[in-house]
PDB file of N, CA and C in Angstrom:
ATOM      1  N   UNK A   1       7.740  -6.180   1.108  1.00  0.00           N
ATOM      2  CA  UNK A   1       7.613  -5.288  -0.004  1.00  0.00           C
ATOM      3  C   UNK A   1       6.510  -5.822  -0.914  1.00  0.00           C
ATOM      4  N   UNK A   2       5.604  -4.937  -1.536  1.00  0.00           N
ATOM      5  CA  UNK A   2       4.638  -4.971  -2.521  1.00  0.00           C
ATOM      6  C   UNK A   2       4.715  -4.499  -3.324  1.00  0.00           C
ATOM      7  N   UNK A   3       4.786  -5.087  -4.887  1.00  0.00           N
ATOM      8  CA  UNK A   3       4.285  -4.024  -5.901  1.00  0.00           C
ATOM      9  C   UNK A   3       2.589  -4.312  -6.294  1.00  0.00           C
ATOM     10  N   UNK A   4       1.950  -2.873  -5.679  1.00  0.00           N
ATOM     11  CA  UNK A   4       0.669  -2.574  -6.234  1.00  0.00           C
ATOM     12  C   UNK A   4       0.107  -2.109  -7.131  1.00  0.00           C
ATOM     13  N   UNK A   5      -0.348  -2.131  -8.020  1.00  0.00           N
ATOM     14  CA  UNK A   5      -0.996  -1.466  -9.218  1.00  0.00           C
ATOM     15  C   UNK A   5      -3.047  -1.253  -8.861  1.00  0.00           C
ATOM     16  N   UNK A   6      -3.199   0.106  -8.803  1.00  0.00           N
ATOM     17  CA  UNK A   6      -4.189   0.832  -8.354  1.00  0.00           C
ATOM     18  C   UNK A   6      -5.218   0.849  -9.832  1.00  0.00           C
ATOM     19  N   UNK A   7      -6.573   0.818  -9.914  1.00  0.00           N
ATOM     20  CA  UNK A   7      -7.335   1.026 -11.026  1.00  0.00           C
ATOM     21  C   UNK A   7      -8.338   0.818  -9.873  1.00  0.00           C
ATOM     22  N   UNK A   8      -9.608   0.473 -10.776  1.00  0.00           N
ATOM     23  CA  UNK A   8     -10.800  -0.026 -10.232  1.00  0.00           C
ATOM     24  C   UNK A   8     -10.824  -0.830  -9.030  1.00  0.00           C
ATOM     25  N   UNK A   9      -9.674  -1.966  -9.423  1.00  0.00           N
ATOM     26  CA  UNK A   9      -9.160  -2.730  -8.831  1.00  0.00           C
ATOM     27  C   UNK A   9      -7.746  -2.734  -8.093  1.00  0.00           C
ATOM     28  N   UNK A  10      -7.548  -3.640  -7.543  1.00  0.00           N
ATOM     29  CA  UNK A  10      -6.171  -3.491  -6.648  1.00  0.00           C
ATOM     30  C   UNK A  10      -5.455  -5.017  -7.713  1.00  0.00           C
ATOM     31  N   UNK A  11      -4.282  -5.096  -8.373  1.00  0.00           N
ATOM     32  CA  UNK A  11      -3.290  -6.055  -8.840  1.00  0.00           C
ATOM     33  C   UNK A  11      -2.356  -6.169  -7.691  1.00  0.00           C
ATOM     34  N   UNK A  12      -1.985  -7.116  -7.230  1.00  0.00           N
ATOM     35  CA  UNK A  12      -0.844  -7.710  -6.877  1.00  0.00           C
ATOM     36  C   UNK A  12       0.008  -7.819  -7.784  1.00  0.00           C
ATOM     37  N   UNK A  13       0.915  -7.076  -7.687  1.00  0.00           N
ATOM     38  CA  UNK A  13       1.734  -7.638  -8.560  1.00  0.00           C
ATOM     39  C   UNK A  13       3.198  -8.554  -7.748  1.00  0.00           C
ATOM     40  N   UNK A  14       3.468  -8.327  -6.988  1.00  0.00           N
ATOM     41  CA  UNK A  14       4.591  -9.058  -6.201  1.00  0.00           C
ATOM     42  C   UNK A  14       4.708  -8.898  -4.494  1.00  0.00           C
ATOM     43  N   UNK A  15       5.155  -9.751  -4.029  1.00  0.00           N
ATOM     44  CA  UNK A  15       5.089  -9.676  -2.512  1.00  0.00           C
ATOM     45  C   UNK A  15       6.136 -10.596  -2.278  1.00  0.00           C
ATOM     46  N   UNK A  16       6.978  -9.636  -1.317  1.00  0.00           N
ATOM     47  CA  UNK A  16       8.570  -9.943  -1.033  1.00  0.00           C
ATOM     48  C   UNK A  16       8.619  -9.841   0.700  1.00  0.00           C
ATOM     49  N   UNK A  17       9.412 -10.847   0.959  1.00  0.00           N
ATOM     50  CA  UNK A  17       9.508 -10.528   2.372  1.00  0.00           C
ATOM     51  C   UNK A  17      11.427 -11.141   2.687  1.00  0.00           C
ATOM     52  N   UNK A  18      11.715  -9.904   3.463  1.00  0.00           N
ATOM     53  CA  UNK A  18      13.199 -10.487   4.207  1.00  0.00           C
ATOM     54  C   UNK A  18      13.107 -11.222   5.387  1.00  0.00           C
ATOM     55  N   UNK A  19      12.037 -11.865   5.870  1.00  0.00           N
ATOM     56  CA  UNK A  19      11.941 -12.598   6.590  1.00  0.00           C
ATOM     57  C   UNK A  19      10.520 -13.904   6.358  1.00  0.00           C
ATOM     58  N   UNK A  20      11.022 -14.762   5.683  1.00  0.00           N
ATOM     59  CA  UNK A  20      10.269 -15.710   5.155  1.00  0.00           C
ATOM     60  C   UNK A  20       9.403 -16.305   6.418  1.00  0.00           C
ATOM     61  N   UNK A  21       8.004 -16.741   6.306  1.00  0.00           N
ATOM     62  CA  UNK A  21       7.175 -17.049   7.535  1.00  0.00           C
ATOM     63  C   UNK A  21       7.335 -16.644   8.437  1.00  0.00           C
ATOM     64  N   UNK A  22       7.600 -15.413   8.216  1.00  0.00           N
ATOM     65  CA  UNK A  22       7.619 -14.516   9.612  1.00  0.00           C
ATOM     66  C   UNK A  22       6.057 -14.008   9.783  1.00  0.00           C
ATOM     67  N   UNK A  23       4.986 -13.836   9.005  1.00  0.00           N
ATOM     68  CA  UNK A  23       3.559 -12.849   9.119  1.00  0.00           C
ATOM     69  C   UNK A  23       3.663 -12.190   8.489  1.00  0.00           C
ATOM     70  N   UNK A  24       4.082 -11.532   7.970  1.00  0.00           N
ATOM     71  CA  UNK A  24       4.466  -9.645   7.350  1.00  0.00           C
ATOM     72  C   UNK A  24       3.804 -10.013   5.980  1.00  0.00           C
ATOM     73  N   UNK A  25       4.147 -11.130   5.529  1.00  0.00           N
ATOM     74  CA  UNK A  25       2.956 -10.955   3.867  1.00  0.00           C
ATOM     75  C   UNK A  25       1.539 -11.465   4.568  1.00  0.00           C
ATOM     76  N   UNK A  26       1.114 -11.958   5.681  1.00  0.00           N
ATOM     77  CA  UNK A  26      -0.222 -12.513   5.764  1.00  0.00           C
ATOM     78  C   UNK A  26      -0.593 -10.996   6.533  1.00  0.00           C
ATOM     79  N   UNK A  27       0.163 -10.438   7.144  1.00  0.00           N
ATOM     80  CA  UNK A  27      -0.903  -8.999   7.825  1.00  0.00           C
ATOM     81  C   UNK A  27      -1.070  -8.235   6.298  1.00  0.00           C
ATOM     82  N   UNK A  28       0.111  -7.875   5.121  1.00  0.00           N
ATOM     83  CA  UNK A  28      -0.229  -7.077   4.023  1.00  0.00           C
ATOM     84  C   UNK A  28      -1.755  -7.292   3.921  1.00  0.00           C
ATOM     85  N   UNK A  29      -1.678  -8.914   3.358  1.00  0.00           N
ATOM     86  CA  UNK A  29      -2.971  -9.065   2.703  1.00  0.00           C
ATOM     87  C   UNK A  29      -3.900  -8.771   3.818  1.00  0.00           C
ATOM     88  N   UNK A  30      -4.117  -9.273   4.925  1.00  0.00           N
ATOM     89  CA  UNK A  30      -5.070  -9.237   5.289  1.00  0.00           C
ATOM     90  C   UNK A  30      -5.532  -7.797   6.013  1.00  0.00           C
ATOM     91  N   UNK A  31      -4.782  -6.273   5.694  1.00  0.00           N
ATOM     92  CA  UNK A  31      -4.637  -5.188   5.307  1.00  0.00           C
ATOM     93  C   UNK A  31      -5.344  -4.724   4.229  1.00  0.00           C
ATOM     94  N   UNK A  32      -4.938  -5.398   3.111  1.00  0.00           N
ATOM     95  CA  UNK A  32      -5.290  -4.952   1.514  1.00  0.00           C
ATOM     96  C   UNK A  32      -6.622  -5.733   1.518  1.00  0.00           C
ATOM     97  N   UNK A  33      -7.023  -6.942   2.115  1.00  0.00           N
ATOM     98  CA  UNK A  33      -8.535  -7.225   2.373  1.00  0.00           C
ATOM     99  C   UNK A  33      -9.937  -6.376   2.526  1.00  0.00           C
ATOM    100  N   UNK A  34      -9.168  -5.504   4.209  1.00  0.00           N
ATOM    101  CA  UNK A  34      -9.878  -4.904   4.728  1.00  0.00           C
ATOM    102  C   UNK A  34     -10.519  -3.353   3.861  1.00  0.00           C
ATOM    103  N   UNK A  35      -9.153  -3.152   3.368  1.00  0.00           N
ATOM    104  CA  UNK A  35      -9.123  -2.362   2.765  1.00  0.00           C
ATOM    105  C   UNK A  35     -10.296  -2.215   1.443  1.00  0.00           C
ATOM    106  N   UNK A  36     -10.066  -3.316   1.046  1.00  0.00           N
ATOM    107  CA  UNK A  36     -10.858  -3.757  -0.310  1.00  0.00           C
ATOM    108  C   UNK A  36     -12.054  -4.066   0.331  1.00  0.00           C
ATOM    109  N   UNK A  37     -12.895  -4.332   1.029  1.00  0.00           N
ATOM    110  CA  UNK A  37     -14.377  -4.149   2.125  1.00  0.00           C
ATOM    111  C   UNK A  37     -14.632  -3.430   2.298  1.00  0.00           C
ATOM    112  N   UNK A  38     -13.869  -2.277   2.408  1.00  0.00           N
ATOM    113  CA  UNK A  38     -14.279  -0.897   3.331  1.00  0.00           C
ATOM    114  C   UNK A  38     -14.217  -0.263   2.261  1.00  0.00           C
ATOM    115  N   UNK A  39     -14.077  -0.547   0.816  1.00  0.00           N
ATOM    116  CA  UNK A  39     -13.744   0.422   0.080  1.00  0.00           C
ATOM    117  C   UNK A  39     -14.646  -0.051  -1.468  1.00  0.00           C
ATOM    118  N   UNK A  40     -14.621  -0.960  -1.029  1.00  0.00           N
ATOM    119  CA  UNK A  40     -15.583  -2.233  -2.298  1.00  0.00           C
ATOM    120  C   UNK A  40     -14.479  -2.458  -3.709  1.00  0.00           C
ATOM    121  N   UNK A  41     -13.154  -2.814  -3.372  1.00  0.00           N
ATOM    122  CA  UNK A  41     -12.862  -3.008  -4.606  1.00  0.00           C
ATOM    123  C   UNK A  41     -12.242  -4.455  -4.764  1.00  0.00           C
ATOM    124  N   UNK A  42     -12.087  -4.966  -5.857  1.00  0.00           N
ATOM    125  CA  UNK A  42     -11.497  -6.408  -5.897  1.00  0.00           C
ATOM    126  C   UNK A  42     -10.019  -6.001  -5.718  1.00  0.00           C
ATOM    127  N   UNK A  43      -9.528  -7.409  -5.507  1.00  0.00           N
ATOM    128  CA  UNK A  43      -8.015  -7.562  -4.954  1.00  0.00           C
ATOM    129  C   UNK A  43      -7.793  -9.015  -5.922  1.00  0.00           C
ATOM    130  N   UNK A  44      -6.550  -8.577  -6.921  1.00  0.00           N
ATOM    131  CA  UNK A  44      -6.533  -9.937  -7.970  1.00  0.00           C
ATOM    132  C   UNK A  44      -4.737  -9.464  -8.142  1.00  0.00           C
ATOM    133  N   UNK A  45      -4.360 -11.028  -8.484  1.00  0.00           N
ATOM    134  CA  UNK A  45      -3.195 -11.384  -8.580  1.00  0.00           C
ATOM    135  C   UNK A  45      -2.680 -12.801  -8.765  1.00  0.00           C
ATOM    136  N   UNK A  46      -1.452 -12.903  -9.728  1.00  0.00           N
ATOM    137  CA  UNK A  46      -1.024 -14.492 -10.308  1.00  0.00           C
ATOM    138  C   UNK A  46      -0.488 -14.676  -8.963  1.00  0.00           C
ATOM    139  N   UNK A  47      -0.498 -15.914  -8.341  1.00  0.00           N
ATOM    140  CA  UNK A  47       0.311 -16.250  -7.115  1.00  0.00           C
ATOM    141  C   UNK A  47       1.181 -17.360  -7.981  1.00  0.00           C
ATOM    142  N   UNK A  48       2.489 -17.076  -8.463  1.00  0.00           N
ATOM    143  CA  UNK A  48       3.577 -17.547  -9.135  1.00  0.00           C
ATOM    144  C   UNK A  48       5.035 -17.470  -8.308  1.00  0.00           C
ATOM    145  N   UNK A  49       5.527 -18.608  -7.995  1.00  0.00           N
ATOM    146  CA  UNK A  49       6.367 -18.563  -7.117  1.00  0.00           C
ATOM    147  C   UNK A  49       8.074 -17.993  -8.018  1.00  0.00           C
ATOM    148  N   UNK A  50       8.546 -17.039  -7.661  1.00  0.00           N
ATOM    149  CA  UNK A  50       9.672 -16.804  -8.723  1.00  0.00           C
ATOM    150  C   UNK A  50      11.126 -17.008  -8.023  1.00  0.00           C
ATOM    151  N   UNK A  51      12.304 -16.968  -8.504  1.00  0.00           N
ATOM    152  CA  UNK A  51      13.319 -17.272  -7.708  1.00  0.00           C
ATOM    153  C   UNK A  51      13.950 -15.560  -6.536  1.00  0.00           C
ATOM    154  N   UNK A  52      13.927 -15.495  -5.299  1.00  0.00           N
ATOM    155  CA  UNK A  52      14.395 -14.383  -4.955  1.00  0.00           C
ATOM    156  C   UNK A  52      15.289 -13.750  -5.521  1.00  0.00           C
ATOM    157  N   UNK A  53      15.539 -12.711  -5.065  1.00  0.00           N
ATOM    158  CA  UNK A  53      16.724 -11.759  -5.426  1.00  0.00           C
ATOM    159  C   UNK A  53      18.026 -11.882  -4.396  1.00  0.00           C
ATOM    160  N   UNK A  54      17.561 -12.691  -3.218  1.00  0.00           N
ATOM    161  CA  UNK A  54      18.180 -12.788  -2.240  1.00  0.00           C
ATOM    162  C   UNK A  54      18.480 -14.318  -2.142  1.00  0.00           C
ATOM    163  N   UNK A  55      19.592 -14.525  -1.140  1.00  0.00           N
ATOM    164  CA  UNK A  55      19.299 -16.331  -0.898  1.00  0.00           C
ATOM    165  C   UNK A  55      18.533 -16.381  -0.030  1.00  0.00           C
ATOM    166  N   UNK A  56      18.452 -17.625   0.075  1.00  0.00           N
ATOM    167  CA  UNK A  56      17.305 -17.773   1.577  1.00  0.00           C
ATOM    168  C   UNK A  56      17.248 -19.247   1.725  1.00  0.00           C
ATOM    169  N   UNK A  57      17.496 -19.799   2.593  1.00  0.00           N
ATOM    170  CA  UNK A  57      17.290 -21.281   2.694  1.00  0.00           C
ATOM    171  C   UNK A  57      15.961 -22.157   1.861  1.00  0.00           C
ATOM    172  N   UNK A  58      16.334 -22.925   1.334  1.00  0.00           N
ATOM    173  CA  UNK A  58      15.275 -23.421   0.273  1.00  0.00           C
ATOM    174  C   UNK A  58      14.045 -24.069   1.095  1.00  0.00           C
ATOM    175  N   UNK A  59      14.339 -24.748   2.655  1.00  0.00           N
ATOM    176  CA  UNK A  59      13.271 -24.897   3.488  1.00  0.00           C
ATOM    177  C   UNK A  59      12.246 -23.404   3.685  1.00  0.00           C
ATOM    178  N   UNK A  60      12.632 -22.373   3.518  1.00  0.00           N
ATOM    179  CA  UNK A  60      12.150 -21.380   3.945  1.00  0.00           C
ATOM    180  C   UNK A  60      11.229 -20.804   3.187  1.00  0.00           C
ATOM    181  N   UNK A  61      11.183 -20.654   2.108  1.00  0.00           N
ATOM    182  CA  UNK A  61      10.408 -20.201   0.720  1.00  0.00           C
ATOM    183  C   UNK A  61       9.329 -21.115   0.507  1.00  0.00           C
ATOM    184  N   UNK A  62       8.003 -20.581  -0.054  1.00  0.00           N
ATOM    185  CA  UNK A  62       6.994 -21.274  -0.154  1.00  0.00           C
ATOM    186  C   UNK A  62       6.908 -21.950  -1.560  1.00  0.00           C
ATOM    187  N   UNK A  63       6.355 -23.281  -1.430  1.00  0.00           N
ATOM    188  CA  UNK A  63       6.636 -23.948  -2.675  1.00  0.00           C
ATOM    189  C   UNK A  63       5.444 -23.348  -3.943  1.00  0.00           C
ATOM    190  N   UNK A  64       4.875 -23.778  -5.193  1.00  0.00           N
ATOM    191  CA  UNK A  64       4.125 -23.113  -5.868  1.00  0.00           C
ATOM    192  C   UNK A  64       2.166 -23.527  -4.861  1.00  0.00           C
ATOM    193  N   UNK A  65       2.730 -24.727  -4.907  1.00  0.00           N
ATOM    194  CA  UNK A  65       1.608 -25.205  -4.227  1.00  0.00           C
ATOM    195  C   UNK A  65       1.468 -24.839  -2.501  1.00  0.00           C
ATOM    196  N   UNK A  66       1.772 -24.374  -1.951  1.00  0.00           N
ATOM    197  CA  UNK A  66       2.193 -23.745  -0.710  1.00  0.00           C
ATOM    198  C   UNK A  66       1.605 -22.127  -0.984  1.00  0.00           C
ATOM    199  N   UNK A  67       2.205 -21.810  -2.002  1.00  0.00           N
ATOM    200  CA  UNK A  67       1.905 -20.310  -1.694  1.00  0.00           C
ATOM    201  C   UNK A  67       0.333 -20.201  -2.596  1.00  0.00           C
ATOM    202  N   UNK A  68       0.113 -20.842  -3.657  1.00  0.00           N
ATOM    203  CA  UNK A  68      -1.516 -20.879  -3.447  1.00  0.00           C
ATOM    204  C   UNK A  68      -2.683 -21.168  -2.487  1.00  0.00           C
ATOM    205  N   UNK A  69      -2.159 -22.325  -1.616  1.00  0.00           N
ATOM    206  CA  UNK A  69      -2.816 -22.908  -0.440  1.00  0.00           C
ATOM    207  C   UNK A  69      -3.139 -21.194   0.259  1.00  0.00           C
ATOM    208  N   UNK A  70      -1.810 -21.184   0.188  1.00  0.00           N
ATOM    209  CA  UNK A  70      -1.987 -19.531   1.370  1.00  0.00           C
ATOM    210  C   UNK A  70      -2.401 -18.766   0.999  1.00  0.00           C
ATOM    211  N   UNK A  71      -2.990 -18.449  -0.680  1.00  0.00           N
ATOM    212  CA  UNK A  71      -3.648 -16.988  -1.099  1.00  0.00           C
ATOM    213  C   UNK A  71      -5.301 -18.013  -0.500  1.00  0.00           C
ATOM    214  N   UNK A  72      -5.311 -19.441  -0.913  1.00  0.00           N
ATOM    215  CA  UNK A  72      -6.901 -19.784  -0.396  1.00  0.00           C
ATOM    216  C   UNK A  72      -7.038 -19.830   1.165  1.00  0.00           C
ATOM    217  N   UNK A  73      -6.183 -20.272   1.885  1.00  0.00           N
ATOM    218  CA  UNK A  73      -6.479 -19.850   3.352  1.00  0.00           C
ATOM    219  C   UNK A  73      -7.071 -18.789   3.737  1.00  0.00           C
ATOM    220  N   UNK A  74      -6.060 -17.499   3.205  1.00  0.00           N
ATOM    221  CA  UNK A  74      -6.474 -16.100   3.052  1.00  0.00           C
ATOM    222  C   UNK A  74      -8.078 -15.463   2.982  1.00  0.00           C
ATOM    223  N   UNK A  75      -8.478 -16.408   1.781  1.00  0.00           N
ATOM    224  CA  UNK A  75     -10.173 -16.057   1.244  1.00  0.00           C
ATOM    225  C   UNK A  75      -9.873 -15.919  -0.055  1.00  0.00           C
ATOM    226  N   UNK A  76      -8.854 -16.262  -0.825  1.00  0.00           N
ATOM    227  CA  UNK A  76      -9.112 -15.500  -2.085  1.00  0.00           C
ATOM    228  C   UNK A  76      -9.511 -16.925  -2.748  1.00  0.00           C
ATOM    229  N   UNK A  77      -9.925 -16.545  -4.121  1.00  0.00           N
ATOM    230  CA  UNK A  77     -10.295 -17.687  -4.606  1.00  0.00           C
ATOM    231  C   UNK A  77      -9.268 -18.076  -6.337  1.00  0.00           C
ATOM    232  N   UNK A  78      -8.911 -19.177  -6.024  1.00  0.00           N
ATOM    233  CA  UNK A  78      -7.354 -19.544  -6.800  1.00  0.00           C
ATOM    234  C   UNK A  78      -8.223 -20.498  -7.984  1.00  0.00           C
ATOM    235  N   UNK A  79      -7.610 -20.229  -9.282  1.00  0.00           N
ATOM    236  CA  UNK A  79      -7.595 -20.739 -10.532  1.00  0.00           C
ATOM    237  C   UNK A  79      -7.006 -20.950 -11.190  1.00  0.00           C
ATOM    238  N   UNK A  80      -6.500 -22.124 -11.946  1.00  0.00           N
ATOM    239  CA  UNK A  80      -5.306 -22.237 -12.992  1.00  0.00           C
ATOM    240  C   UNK A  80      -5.928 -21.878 -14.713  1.00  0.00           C
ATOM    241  N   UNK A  81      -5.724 -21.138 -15.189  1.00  0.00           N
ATOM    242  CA  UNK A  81      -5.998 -20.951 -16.488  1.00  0.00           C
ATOM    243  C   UNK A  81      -5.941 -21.727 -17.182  1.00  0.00           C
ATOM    244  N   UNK A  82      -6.228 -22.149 -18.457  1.00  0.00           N
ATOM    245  CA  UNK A  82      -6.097 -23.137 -19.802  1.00  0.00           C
ATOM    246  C   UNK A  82      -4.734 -23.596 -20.071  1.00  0.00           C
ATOM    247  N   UNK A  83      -3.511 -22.009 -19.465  1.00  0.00           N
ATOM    248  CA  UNK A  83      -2.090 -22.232 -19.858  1.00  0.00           C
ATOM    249  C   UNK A  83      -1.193 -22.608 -18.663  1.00  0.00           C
ATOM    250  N   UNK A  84      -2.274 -22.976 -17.382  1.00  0.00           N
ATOM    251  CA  UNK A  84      -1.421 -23.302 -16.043  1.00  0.00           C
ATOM    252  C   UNK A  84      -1.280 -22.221 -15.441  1.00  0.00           C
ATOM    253  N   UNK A  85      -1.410 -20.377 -15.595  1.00  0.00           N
ATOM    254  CA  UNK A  85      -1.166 -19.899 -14.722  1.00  0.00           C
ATOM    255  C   UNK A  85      -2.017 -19.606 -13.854  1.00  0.00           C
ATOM    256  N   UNK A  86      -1.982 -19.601 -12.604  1.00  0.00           N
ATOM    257  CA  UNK A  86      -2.876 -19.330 -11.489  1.00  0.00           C
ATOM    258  C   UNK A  86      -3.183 -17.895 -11.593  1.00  0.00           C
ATOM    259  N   UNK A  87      -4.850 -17.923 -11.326  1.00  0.00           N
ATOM    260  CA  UNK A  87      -5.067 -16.675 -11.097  1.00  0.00           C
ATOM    261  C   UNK A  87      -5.659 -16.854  -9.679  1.00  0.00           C
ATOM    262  N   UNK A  88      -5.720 -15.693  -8.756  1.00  0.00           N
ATOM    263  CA  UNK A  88      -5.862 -15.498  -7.616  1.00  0.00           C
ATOM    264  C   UNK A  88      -6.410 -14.054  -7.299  1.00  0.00           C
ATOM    265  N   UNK A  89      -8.097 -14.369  -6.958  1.00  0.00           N
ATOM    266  CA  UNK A  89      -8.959 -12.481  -6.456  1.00  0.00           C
ATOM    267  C   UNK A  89      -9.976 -13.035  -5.135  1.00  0.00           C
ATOM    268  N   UNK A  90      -9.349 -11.859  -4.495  1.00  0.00           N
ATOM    269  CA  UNK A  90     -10.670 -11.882  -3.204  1.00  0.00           C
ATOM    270  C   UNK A  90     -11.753 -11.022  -3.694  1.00  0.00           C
ATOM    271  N   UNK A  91     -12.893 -11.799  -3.646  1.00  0.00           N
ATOM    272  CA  UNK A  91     -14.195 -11.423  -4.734  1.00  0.00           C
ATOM    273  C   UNK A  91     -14.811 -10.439  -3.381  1.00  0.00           C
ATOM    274  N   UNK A  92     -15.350  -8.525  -4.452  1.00  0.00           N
ATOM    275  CA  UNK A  92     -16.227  -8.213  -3.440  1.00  0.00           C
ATOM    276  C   UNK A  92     -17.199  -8.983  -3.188  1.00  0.00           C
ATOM    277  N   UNK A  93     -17.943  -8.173  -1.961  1.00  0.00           N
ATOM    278  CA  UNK A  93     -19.662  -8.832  -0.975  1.00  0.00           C
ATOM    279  C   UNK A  93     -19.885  -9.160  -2.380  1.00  0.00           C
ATOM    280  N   UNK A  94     -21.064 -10.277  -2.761  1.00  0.00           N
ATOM    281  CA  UNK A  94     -21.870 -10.496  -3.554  1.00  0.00           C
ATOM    282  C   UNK A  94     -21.171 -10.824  -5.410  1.00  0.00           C
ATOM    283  N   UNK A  95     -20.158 -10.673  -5.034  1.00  0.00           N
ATOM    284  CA  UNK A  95     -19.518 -11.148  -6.106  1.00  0.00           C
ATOM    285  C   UNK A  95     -19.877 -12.897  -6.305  1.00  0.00           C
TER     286      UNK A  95
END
């Protein structure tokens, strides 16, 4: 599950999965990538790890530093602000 918020740009706003390291959030993004190439728009979002709604084995869930690693694996490019929160955008061509 995604919540997207549409403008100029594409926000991430959340990305949920019932099956933790299963793929299903790395095909989204790399979906909402293509998408954002073929379409020229940025793709930005806090990658903030929050507690589920569900349980889930605590091995299973990505840690804060884990799930940034994985928005930079991805291509996006990760920043901590002045106040610690990470920001996270896959920059268009020539950005």
């Amino acid at each position: 599950m995604a919540c997207l918020e549409w403008d100029d740009h594409c926000t991430i706003g959340k990305i949920e999965t019932l099956n933790p390291r299963s793929g299903g959030a790395t095909s989204l993004l790399l979906y909402l990538k293509s998408l954002a190439l073929k379409h020229d728009f940025l793709l930005f979002g806090n990658p903030v790890v929050y507690p589920p709604a569900t349980s889930f084995p605590a091995t299973s869930l990505l840690s804060q530093e884990e799930l940034e690693s994985w928005f930079a694996r991805l291509g996006f490019l990760v920043h901590r602000r002045s106040k610690g929160v990470p920001d996270a955008w896959y920059p268009r061509p020539g950005d």
